[in-house]
Protein backbone atom coordinates (compact mmCIF):
# COMPACT_ATOMS: atom_id res chain seq x y z
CA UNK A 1 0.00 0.00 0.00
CA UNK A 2 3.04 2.35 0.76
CA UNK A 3 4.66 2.08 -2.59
CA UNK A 4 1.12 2.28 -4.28
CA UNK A 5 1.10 5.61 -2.79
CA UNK A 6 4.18 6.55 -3.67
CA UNK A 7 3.91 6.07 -7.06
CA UNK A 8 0.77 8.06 -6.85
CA UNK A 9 2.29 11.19 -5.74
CA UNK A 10 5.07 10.93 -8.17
CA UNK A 11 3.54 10.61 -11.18
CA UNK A 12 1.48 13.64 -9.53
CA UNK A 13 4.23 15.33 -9.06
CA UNK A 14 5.80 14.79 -12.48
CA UNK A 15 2.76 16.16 -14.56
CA UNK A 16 2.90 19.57 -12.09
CA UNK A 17 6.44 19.74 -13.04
CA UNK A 18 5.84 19.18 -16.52
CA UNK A 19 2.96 21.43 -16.84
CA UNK A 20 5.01 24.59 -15.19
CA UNK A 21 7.32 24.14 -17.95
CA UNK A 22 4.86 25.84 -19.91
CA UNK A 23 4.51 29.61 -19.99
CA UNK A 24 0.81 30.73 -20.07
CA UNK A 25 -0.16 33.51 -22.67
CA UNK A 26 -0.90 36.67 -20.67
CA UNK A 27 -3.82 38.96 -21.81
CA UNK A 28 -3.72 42.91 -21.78
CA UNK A 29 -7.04 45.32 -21.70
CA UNK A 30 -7.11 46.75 -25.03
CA UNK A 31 -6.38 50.21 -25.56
CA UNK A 32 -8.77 50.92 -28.62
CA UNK A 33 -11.87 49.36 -30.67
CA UNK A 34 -11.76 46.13 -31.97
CA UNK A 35 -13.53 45.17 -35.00
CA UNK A 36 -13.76 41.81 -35.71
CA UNK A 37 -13.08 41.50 -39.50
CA UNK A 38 -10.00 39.28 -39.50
CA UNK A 39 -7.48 41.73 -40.30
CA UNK A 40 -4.95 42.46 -37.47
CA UNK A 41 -5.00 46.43 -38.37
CA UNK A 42 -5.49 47.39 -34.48
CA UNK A 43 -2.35 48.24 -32.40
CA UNK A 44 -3.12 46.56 -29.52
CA UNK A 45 -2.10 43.05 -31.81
CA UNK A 46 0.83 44.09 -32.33
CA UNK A 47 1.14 44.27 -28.55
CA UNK A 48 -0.59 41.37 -27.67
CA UNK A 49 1.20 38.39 -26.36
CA UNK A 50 1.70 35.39 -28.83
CA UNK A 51 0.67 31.50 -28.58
CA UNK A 52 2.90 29.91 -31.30
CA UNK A 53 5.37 26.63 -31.27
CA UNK A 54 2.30 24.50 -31.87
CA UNK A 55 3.18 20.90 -31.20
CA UNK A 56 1.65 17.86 -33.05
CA UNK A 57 -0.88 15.60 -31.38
CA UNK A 58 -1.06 13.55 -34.94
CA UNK A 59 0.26 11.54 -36.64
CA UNK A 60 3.34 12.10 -34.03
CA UNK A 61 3.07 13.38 -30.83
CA UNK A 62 6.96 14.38 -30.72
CA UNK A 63 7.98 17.11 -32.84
CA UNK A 64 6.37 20.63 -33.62
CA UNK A 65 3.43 21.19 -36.18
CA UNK A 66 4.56 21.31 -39.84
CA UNK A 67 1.78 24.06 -40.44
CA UNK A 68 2.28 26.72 -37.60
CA UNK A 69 -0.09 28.63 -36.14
CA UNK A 70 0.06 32.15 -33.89
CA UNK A 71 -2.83 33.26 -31.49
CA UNK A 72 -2.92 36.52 -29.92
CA UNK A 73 -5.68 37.85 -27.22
CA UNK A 74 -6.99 40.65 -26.09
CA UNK A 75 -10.30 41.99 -23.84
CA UNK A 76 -12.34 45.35 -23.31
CA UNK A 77 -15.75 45.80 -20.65
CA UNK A 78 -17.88 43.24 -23.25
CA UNK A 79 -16.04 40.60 -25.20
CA UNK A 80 -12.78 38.84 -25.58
CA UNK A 81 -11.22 39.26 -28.74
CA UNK A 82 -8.68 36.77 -30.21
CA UNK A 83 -7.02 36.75 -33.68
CA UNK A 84 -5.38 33.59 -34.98
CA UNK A 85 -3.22 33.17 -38.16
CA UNK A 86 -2.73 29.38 -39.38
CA UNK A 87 0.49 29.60 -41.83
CA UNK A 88 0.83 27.87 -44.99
CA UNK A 89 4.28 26.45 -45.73
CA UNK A 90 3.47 25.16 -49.02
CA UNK A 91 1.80 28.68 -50.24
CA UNK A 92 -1.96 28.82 -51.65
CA UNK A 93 -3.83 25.90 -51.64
CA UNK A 94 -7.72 24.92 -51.15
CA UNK A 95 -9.09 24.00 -47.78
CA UNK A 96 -11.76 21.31 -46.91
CA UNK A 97 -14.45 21.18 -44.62
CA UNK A 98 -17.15 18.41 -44.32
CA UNK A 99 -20.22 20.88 -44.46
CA UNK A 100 -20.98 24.54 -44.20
CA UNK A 101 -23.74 23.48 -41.42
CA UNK A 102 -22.62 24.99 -38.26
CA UNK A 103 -21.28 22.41 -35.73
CA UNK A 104 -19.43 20.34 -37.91
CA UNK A 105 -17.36 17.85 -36.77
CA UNK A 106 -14.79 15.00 -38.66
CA UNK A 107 -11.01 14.71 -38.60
CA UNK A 108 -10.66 15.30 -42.67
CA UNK A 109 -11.27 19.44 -42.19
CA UNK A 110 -9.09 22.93 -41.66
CA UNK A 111 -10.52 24.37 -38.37
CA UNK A 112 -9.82 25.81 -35.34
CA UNK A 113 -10.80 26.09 -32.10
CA UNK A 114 -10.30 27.19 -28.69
CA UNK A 115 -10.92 25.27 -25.12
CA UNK A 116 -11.82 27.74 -22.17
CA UNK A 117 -11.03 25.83 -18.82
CA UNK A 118 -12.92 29.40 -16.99
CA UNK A 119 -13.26 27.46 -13.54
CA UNK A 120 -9.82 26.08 -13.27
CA UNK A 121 -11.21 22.72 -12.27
CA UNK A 122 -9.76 20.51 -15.76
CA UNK A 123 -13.66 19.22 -15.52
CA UNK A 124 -15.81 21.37 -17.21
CA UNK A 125 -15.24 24.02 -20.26
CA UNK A 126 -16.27 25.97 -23.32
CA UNK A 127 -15.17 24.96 -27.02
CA UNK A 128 -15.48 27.56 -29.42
CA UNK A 129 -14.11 27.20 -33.21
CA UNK A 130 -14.18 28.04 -37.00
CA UNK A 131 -12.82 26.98 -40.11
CA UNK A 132 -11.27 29.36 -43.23
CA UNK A 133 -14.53 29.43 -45.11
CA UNK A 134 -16.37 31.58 -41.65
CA UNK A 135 -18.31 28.53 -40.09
CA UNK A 136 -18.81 28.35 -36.62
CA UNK A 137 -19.23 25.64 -34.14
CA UNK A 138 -19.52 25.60 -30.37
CA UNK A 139 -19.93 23.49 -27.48
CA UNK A 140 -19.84 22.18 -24.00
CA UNK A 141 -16.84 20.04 -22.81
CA UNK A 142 -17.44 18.16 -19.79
CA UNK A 143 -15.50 14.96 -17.40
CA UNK A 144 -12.17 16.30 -18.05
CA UNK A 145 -12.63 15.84 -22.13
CA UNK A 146 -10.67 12.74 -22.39
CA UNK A 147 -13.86 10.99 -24.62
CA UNK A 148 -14.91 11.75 -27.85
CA UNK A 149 -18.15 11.99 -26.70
CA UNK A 150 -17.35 14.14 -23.77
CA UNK A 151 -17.94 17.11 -26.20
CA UNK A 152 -21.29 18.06 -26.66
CA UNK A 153 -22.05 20.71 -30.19
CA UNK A 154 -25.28 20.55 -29.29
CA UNK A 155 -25.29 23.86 -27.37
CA UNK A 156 -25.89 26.88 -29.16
CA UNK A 157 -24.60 30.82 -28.13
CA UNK A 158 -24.52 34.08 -29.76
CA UNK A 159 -20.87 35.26 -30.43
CA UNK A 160 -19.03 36.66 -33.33
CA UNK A 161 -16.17 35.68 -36.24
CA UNK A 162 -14.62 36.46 -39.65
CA UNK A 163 -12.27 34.51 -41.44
CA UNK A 164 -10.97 35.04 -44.54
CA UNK A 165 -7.82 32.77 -46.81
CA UNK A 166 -5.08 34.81 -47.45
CA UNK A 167 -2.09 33.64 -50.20
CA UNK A 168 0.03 31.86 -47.77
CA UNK A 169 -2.17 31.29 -44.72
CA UNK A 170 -5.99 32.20 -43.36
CA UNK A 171 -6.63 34.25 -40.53
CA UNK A 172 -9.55 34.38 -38.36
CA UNK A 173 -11.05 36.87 -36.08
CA UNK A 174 -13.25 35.82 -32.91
CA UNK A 175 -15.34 38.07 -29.99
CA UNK A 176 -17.10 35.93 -27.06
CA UNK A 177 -19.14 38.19 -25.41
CA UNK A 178 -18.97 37.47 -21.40
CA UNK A 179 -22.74 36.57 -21.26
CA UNK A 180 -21.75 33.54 -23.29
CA UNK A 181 -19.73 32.08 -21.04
CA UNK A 182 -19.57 31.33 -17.53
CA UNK A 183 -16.06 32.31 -15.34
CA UNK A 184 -15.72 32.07 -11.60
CA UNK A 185 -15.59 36.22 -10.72
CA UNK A 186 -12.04 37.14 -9.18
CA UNK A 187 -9.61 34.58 -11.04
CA UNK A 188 -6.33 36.04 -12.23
CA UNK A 189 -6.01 33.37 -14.50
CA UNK A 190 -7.80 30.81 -16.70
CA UNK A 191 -6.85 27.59 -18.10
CA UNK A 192 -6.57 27.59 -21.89
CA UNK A 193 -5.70 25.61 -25.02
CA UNK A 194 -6.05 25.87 -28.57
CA UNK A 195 -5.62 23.20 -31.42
CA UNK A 196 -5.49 23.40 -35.25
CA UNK A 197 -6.90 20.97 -37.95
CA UNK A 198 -5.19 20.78 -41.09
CA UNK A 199 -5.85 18.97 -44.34
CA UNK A 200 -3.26 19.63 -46.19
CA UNK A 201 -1.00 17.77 -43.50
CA UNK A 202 -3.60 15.25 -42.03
CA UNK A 203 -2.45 17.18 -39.35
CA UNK A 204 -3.89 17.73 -35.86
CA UNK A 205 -1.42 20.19 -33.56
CA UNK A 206 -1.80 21.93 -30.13
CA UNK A 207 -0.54 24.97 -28.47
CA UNK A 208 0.01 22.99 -25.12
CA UNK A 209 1.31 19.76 -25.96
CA UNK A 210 -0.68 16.68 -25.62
CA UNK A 211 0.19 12.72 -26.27
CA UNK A 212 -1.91 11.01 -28.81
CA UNK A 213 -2.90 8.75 -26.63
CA UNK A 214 -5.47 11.45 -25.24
CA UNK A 215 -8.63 13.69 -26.96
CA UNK A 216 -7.49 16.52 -28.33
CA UNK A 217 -9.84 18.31 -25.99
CA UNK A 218 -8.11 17.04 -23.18
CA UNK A 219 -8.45 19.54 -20.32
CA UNK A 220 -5.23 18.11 -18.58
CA UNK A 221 -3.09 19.41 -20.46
CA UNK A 222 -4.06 23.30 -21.30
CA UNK A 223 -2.12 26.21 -20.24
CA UNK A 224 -2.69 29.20 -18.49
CA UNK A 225 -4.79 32.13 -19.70
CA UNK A 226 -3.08 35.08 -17.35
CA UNK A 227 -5.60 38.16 -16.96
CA UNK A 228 -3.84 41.60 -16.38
CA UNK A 229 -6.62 42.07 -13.68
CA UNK A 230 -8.65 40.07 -12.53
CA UNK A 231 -12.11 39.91 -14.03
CA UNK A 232 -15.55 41.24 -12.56
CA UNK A 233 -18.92 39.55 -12.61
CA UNK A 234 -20.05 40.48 -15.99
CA UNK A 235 -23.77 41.50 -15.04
CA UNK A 236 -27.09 39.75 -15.73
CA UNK A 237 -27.24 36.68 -17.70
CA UNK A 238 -30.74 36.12 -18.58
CA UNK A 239 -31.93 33.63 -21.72
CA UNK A 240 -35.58 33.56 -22.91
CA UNK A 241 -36.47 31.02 -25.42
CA UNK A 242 -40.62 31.31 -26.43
CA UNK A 243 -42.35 29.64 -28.82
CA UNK A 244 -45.82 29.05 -30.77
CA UNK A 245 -47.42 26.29 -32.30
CA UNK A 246 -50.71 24.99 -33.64
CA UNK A 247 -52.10 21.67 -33.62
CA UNK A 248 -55.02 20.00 -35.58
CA UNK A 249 -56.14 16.58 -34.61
CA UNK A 250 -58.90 14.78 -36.67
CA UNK A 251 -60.32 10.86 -35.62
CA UNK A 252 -61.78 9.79 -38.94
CA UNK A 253 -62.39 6.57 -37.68
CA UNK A 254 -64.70 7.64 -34.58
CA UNK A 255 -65.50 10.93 -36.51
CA UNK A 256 -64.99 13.19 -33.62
CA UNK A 257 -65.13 17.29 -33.65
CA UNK A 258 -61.70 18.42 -35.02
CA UNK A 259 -59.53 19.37 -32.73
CA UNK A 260 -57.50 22.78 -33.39
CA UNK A 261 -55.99 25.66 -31.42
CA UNK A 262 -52.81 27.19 -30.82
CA UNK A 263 -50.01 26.58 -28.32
CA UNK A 264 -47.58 28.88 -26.58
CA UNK A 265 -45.09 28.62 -24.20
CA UNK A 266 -41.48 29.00 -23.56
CA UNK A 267 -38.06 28.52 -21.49
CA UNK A 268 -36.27 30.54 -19.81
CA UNK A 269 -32.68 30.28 -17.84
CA UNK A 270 -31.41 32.63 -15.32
CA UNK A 271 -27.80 32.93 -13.75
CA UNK A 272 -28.30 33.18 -10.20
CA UNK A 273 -24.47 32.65 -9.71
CA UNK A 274 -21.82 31.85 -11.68
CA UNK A 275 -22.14 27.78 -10.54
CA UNK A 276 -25.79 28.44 -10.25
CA UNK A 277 -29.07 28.24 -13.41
CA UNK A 278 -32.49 28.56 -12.50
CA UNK A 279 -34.36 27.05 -15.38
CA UNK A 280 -38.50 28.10 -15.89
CA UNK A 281 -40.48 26.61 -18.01
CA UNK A 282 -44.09 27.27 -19.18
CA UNK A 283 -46.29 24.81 -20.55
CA UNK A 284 -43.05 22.88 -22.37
CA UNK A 285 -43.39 21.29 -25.77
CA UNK A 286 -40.38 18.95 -25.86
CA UNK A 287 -40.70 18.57 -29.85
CA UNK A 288 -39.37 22.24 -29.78
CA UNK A 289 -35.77 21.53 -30.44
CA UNK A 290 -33.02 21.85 -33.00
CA UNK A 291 -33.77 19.56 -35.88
CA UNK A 292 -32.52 16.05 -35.43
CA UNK A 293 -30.33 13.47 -37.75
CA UNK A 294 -32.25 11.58 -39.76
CA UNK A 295 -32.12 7.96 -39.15
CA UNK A 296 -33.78 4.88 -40.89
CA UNK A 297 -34.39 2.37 -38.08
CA UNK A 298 -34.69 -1.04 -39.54
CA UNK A 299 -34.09 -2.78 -36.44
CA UNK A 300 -36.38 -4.12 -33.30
CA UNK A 301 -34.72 -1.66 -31.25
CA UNK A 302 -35.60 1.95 -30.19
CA UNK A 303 -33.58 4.68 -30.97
CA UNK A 304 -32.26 7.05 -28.82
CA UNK A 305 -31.42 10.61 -29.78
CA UNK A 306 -29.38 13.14 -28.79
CA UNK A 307 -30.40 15.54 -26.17
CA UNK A 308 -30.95 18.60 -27.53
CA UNK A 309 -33.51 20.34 -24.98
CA UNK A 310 -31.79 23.47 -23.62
CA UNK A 311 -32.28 22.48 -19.64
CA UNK A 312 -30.21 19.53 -20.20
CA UNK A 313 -27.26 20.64 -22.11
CA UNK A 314 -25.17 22.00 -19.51
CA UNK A 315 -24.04 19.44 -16.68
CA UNK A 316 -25.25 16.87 -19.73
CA UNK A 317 -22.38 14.46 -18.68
CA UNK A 318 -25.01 13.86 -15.04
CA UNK A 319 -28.35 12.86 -17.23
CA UNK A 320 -26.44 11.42 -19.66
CA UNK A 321 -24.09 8.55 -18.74
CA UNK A 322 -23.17 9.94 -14.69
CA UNK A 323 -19.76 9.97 -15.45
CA UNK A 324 -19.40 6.19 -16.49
CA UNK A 325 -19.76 5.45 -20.50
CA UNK A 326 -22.24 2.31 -19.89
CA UNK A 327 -24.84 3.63 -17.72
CA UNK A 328 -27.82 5.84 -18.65
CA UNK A 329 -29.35 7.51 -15.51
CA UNK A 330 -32.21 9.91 -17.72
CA UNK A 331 -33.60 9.51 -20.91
CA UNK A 332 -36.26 10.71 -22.28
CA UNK A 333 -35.71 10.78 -25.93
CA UNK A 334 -36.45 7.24 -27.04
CA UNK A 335 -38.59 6.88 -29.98
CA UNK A 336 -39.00 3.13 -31.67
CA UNK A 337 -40.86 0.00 -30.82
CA UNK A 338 -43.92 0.39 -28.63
CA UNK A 339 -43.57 -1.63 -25.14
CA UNK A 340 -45.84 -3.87 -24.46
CA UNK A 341 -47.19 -4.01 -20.59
């Protein structure tokens, strides 16, 4: 039992050690107005600290990113800004992406994307990303992001890009508003990462390094995000999502009245505290959700789609597997063969 301990606080005490060899990227208030229209005209770039030296997570794990990328970031009162410039080495070329729907997702694309780690726990954090042809794709990364299917795209925010494909590289521009996210108020620092996609390469790379052996959303391995001040709590954070329907019913077989009307209701989500939602709901209509996959069920079996309802998005690693891949602790979703009683 000793030596089992032992080893335990080693290898705890390697990855510290091996993690502080890794300056974070410190952020400066910016000076001026920031328009986000991916071109780095505004001085406070040029004084902006850089993320660059981005290592490879695959095919190798061991050597530095044959397409480099540089990151810079900056913040005023209502968003923070960040510019990012993913370098060419072989000079103009054509990019691929798998779809201009938002939210796409496949290894053969150009993208990228950052990881906000805003509660320092290397649980819980915010994926935000785009690829050179302006797409955008969010989501919700949750039990340390070690799984594939620890990321969920299924949540939806309002925030803001441009990108645009230069000769020898494409750029993009990105504001997050502070209502998007959630941060603990009074941290000096967050925990950060950003990784690239590249085609051209079959490249994946990272600004903090990771082994292949992990997600590329890993949360173990990010770096620091150091704040010039601390930040304050950025005000109200209120979300109100109505809507209206009308139904018509007709029995043709018992010949009944028809049955017709319309149907209102709506969601809403508060931030009581940063940790803290209180979710209303009036007269709910669960079929009012974000269009789902098609799928051709030719089996005995149900089918069970993705959650897509707003209330359980965040925290949806609890109602969706409780933190262990083979168990299922709330569904409601399943649509297929009829049980019999």
């Amino acid at each position: 039992m000793a030596k089992f301990y032992f080893v335990l606080f080693c290898c705890s005490f390697v990855s510290e050690w091996s993690m502080a060899q890794h300056p974070g990227l410190h952020i400066k208030r910016a000076t001026g107005v920031i328009e986000v229209d991916a071109s780095m005209t505004e001085p406070d770039w040029l004084d902006a600290d850089i993320a660059d030296q981005f290592k490879q997570l695959f095919p190798f794990d061991s050597s530095y990113a044959v397409a480099q990328t540089e990151v810079r970031m900056t913040y005023d009162d209502k968003f923070i800004y960040l510019f990012a410039t993913m370098f060419n080495e072989s000079g103009p070329r054509k990019y691929v992406t798998p779809s201009l729907r938002r939210d796409f997702r496949g290894p053969a694309n150009d993208g990228f994307s950052i990881v906000f780690d805003t509660y320092k726990d290397r649980t819980n954090a915010f994926l935000v990303g785009v690829n050179p042809f302006g797409v955008q794709r969010e989501g919700l990364v949750s039990a340390g992001g070690n799984n594939f299917e620890d990321l969920n795209i299924s949540w939806d925010n309002k925030w803001y890009s441009e990108s645009k494909i230069l000769e020898d590289r494409w750029v993009c521009e990105i504001a997050i508003s502070y209502k998007t996210i959630r941060f603990k108020e009074g941290l000096d620092s967050w925990n950060v990462n950003f990784y690239r996609a590249d085609s051209h390469h079959a490249e994946q790379s990272t600004w903090s390094p990771i082994s292949r052996i992990y997600n590329v959303t890993s949360l173990a391995f990010s770096r620091e995000l150091i704040w010039d001040k601390p930040l304050s709590h950025p005000g109200g954070n209120v979300s109100v999502i109505p809507y209206a329907a009308y139904h018509n019913n007709n029995d043709f077989e018992n010949g009944t009245p028809t049955d017709r009307g319309p149907t209102i209701g709506g969601d809403a989500k508060v931030a009581m505290v940063p940790a803290l939602n209180l979710d209303l709901t009036v007269n709910p209509d669960f079929s009012q959700v974000e269009v789902d996959q098609q799928v051709t069920n030719l089996s005995r079996f149900e089918i069970f789609y993705p959650e897509k309802r707003q209330f359980f998005l965040e925290n949806a690693d609890l109602f969706g597997s409780f933190g262990y891949s083979n168990m299922r602790p709330f569904f409601s979703r399943r649509i297929g063969v009829t049980r019999d009683p």
